[in-house]
PDB file of N, CA and C in Angstrom:
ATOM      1  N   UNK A   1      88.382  86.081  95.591  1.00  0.00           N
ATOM      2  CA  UNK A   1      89.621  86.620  96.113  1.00  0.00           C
ATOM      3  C   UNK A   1      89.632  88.127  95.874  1.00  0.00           C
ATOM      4  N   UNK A   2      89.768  89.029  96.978  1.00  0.00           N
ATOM      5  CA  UNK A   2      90.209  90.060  96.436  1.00  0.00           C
ATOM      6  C   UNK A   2      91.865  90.943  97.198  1.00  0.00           C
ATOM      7  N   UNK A   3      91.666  92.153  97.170  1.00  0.00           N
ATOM      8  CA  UNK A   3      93.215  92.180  97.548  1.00  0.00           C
ATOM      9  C   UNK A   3      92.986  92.967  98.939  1.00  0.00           C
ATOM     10  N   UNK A   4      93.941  92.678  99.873  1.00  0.00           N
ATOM     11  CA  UNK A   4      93.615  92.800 101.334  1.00  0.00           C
ATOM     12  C   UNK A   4      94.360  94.166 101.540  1.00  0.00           C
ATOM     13  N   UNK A   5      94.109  95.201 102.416  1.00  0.00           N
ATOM     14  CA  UNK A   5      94.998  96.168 102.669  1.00  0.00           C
ATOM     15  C   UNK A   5      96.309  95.890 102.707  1.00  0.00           C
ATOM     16  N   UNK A   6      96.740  95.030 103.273  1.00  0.00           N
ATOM     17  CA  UNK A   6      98.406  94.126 103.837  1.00  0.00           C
ATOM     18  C   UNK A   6      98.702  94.062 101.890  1.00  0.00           C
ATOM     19  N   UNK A   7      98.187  93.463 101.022  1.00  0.00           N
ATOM     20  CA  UNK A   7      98.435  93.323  99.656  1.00  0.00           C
ATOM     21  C   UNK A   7      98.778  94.017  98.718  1.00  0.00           C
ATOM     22  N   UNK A   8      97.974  95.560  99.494  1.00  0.00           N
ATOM     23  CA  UNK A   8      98.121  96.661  98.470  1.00  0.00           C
ATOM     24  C   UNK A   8      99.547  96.947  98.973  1.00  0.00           C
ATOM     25  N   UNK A   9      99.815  97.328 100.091  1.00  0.00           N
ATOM     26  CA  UNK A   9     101.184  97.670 100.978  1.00  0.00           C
ATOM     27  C   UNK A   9     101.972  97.065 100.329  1.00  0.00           C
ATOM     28  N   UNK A  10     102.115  95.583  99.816  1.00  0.00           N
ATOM     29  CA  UNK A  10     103.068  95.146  99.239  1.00  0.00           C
ATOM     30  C   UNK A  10     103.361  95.574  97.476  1.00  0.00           C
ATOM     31  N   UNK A  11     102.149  95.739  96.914  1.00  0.00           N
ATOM     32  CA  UNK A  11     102.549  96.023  96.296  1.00  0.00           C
ATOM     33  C   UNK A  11     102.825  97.632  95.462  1.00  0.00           C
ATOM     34  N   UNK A  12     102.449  97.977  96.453  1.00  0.00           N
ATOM     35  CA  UNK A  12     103.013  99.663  96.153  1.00  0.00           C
ATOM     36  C   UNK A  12     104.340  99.645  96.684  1.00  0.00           C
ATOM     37  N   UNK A  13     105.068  98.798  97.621  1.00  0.00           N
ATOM     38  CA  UNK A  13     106.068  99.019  98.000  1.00  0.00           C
ATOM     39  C   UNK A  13     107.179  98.334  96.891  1.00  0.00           C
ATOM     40  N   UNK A  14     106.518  97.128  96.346  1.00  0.00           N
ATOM     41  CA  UNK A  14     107.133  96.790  94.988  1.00  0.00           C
ATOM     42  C   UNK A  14     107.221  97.813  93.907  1.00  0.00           C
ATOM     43  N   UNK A  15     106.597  98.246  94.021  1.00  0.00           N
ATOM     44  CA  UNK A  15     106.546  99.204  92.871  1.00  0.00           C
ATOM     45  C   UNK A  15     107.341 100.891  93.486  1.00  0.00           C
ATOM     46  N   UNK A  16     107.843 100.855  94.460  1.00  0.00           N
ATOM     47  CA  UNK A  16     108.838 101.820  94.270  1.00  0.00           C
ATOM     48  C   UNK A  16     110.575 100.865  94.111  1.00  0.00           C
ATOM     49  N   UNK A  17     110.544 100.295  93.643  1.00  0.00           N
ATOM     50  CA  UNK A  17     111.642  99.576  92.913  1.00  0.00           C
ATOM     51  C   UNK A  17     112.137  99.939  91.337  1.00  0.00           C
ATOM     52  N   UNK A  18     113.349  99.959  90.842  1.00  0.00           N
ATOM     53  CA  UNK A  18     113.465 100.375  89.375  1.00  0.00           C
ATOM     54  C   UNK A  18     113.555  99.488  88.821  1.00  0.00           C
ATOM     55  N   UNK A  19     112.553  99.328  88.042  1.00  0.00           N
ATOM     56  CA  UNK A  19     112.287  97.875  87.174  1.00  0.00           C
ATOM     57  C   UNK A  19     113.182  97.699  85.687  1.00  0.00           C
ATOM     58  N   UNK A  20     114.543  98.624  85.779  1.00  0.00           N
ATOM     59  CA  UNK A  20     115.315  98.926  84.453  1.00  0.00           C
ATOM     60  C   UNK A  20     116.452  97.835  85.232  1.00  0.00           C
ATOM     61  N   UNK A  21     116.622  97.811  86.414  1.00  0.00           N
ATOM     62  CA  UNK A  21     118.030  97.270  87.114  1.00  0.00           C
ATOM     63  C   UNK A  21     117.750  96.633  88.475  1.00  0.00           C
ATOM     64  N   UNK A  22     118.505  95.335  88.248  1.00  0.00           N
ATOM     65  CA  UNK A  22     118.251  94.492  89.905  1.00  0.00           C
ATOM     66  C   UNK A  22     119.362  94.878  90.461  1.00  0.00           C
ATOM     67  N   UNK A  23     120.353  96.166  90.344  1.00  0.00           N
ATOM     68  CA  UNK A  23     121.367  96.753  91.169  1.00  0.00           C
ATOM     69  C   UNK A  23     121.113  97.760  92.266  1.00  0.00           C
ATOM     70  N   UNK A  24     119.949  98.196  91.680  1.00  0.00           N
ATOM     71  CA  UNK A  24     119.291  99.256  92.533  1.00  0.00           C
ATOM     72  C   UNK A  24     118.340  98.515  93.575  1.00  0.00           C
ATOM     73  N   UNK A  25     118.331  98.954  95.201  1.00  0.00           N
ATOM     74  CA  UNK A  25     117.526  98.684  95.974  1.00  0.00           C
ATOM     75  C   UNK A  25     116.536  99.454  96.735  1.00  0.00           C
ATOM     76  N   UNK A  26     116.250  99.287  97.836  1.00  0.00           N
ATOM     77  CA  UNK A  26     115.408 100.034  98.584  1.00  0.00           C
ATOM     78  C   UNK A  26     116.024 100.030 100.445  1.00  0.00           C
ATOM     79  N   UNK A  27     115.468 100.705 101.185  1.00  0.00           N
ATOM     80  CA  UNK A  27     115.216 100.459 102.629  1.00  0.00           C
ATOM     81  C   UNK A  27     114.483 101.428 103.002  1.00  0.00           C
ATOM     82  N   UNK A  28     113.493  99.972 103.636  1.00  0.00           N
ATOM     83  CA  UNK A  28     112.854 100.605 104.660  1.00  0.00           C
ATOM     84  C   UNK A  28     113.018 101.120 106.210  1.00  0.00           C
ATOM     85  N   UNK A  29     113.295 102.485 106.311  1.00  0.00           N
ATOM     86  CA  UNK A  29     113.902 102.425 107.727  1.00  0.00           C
ATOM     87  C   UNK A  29     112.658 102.087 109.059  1.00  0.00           C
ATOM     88  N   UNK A  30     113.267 101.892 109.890  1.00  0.00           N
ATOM     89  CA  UNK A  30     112.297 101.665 111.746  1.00  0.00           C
ATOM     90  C   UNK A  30     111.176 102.706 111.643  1.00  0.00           C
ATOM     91  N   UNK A  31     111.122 104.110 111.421  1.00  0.00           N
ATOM     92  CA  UNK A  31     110.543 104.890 111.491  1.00  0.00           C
ATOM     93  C   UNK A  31     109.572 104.879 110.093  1.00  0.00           C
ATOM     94  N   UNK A  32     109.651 104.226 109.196  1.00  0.00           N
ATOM     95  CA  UNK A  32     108.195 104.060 108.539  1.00  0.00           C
ATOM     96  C   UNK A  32     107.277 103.579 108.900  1.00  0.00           C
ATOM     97  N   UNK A  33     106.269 103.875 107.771  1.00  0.00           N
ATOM     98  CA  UNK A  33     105.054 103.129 108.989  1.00  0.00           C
ATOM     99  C   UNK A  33     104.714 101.637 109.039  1.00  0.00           C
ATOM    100  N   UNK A  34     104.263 101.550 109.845  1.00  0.00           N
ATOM    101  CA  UNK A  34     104.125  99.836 110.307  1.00  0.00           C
ATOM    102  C   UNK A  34     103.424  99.188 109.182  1.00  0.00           C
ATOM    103  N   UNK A  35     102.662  99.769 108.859  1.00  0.00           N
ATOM    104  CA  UNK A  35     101.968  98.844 107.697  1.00  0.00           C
ATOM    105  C   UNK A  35     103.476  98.703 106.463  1.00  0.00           C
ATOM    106  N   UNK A  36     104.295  99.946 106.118  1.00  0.00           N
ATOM    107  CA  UNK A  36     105.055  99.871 105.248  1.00  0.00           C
ATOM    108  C   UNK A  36     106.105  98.477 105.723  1.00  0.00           C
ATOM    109  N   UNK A  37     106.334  98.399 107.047  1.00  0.00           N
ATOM    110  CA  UNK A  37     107.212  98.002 107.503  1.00  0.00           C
ATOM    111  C   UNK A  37     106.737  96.471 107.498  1.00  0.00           C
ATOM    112  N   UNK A  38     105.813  96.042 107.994  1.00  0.00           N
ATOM    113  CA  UNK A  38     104.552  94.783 107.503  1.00  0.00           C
ATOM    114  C   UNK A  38     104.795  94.073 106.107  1.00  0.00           C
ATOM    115  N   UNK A  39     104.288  95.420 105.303  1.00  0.00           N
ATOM    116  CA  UNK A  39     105.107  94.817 103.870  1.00  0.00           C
ATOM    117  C   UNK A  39     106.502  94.800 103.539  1.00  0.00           C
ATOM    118  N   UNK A  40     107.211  95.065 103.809  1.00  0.00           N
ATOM    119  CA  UNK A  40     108.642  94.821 103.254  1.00  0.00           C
ATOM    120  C   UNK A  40     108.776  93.218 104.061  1.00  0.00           C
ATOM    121  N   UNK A  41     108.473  92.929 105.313  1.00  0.00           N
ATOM    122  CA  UNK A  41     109.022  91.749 105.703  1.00  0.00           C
ATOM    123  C   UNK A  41     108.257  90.724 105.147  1.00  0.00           C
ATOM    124  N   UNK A  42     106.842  90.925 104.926  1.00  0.00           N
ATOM    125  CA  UNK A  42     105.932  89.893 103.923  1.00  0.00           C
ATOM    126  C   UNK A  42     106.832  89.252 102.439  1.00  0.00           C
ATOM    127  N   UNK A  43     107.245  90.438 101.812  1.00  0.00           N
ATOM    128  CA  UNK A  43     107.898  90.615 100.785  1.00  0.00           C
ATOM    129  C   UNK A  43     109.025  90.030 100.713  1.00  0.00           C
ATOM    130  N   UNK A  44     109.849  89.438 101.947  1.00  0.00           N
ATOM    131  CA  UNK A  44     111.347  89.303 102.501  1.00  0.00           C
ATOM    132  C   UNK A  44     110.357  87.551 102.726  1.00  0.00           C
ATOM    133  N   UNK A  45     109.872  87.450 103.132  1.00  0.00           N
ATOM    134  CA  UNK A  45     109.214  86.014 103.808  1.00  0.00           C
ATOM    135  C   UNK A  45     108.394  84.961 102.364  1.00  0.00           C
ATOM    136  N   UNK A  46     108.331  85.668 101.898  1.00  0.00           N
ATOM    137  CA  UNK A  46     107.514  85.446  99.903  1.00  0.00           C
ATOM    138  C   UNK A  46     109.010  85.014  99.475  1.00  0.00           C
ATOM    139  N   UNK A  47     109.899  85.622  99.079  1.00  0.00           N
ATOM    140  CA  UNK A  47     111.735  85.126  98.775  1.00  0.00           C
ATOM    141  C   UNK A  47     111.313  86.654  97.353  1.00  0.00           C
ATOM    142  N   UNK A  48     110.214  87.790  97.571  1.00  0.00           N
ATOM    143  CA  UNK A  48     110.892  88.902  96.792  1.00  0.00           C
ATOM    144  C   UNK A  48     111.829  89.823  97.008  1.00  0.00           C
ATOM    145  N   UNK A  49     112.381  90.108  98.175  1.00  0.00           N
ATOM    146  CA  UNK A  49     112.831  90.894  98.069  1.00  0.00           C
ATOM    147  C   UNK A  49     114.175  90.279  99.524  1.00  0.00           C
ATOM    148  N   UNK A  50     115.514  90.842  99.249  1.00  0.00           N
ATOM    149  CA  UNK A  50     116.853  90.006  99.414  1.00  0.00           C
ATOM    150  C   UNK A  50     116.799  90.610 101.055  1.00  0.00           C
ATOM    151  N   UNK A  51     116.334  91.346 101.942  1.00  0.00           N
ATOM    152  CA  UNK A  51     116.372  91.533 102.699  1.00  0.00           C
ATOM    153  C   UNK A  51     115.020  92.094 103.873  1.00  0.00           C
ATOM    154  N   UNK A  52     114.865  91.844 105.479  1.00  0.00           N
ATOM    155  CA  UNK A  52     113.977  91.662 105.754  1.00  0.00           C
ATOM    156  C   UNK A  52     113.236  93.714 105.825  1.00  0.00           C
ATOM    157  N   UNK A  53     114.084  94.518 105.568  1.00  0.00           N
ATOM    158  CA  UNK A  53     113.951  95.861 105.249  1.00  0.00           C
ATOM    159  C   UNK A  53     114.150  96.507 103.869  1.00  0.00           C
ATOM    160  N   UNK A  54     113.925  95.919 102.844  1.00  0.00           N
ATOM    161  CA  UNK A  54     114.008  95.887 101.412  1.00  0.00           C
ATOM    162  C   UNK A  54     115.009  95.276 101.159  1.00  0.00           C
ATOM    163  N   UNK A  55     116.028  95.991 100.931  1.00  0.00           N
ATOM    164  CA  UNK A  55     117.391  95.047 100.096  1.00  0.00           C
ATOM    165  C   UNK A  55     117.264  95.272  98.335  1.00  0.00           C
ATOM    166  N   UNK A  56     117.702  94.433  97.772  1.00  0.00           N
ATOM    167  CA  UNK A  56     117.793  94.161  96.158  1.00  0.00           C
ATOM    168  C   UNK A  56     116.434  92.830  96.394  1.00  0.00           C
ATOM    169  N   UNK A  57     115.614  93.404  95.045  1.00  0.00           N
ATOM    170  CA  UNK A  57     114.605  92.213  94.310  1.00  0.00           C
ATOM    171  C   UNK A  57     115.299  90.884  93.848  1.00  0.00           C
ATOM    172  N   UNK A  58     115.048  89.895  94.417  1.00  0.00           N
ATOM    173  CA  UNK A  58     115.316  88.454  93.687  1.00  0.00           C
ATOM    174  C   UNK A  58     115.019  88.481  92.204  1.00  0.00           C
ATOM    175  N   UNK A  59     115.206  87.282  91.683  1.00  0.00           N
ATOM    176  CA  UNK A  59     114.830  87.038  90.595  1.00  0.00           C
ATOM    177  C   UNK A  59     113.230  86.906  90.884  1.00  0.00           C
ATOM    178  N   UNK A  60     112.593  86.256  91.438  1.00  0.00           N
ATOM    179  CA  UNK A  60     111.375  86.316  91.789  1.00  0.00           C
ATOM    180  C   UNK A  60     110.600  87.660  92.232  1.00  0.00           C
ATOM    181  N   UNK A  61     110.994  88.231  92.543  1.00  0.00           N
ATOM    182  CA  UNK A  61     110.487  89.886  92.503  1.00  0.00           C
ATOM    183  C   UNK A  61     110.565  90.717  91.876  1.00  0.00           C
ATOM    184  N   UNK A  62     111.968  90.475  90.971  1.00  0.00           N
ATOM    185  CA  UNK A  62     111.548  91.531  89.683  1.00  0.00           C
ATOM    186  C   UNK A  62     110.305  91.105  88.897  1.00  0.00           C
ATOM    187  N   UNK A  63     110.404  89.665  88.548  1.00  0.00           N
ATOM    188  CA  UNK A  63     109.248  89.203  88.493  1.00  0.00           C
ATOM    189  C   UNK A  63     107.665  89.514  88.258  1.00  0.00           C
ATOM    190  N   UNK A  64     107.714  89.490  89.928  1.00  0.00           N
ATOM    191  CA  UNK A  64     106.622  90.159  90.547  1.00  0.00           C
ATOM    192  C   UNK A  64     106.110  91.741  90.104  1.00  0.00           C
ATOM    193  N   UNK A  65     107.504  92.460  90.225  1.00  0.00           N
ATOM    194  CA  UNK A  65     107.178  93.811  89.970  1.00  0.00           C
ATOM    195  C   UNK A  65     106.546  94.201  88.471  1.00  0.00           C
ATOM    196  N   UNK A  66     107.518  92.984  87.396  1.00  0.00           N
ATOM    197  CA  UNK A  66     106.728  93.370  86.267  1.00  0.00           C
ATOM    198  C   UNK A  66     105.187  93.372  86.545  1.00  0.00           C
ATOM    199  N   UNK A  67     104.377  92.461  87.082  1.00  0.00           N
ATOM    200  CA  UNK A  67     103.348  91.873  87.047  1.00  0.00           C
ATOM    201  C   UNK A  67     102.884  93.181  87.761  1.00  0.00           C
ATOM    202  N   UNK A  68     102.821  93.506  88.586  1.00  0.00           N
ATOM    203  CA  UNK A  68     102.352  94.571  89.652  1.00  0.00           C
ATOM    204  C   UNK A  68     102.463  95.974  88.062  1.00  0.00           C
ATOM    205  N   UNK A  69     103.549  95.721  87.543  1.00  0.00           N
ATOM    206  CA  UNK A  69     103.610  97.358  86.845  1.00  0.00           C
ATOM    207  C   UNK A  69     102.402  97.581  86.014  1.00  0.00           C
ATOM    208  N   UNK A  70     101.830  96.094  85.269  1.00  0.00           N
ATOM    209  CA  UNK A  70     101.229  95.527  84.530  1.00  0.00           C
ATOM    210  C   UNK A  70      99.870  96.000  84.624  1.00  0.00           C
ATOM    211  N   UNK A  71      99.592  95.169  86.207  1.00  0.00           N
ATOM    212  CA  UNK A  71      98.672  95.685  86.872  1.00  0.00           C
ATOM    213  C   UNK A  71      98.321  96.915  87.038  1.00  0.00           C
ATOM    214  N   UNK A  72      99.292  97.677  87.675  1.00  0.00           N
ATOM    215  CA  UNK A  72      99.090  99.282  88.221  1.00  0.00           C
ATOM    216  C   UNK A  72      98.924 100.327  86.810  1.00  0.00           C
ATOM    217  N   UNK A  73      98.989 100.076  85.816  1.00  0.00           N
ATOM    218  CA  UNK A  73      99.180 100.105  84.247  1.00  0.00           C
ATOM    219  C   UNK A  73      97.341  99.921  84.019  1.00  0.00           C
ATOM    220  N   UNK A  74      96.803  98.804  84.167  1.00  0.00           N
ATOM    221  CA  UNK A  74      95.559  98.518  83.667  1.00  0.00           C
ATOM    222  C   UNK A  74      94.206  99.350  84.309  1.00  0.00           C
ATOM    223  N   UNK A  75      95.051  98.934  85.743  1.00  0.00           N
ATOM    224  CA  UNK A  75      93.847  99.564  86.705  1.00  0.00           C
ATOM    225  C   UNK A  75      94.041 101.527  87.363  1.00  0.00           C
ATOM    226  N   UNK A  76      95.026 101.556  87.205  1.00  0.00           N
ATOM    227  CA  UNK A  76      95.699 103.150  87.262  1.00  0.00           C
ATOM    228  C   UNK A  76      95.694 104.247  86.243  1.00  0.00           C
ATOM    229  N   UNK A  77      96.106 104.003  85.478  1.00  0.00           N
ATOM    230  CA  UNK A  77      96.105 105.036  84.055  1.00  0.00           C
ATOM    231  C   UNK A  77      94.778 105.216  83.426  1.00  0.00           C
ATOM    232  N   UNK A  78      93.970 104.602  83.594  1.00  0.00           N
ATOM    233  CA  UNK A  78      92.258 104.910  83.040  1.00  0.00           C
ATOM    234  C   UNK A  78      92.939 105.162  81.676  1.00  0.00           C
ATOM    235  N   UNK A  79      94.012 103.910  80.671  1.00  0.00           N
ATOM    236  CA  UNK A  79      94.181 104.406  79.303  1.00  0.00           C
ATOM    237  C   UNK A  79      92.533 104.029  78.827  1.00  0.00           C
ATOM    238  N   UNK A  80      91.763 103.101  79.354  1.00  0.00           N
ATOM    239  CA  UNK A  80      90.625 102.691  77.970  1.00  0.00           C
ATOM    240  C   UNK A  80      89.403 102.623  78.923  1.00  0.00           C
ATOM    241  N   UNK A  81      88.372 102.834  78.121  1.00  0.00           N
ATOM    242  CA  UNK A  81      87.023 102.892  79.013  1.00  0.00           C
ATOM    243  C   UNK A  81      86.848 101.567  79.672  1.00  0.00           C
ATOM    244  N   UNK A  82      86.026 101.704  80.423  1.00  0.00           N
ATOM    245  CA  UNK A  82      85.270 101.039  81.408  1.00  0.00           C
ATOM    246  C   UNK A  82      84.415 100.308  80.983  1.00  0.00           C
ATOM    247  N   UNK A  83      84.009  98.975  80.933  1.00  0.00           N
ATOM    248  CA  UNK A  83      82.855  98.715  80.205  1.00  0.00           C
ATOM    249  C   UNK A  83      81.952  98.526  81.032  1.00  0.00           C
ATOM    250  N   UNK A  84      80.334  99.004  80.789  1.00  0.00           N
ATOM    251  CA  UNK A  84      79.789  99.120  81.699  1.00  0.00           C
ATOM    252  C   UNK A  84      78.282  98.783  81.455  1.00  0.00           C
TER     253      UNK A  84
END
C-alpha cells in the first residue's frame, strides 16, 4: 500500500484544521483547485469532515487529524536520523 496523490490532498487538507477545537472549521471555496476540491468531498464521503466543502471535523476526523499530525510529525520534521 502506498499513498496515492488523491491521499496526500486529503490529508494536507486535514491538516489545515485546528486540532485544539472542533468549533473551528474550514471552506473550501469553487475556485480552489480541483484536486483540493476532490479532497474535501472524499473527506465529506469517509463521515470526516461535516460538510461536502469542509465544514467542522466529526468526531471521526479529529480523529483522523490527530493521526495525520502524528504522521506529518514523523515523516516531516527530520526530528531523528534515518536509518540506513
Amino acid at each position: 500500500m502506498s499513498f496515492t496523490a488523491s491521499t496526500i490532498e486529503e490529508l494536507n487538507l486535514l491538516l489545515q484544521f485546528d486540532s485544539s477545537t472542533l468549533d473551528r472549521g474550514i471552506k473550501v471555496h469553487s475556485n480552489a483547485r480541483q484536486e483540493v476540491i476532490e479532497a474535501c468531498q472524499s473527506l465529506f464521503d469517509l463521515g470526516l469532515v461535516s460538510q461536502p466543502d469542509g465544514g467542522y471535523l466529526t468526531d471521526a476526523g479529529f480523529e483522523a487529524l490527530a493521526h495525520a499530525q502524528t504522521l506529518a510529525g514523523l515523516l516531516c520534521d527530520g526530528a531523528s536520523p534515518r536509518a540506513g
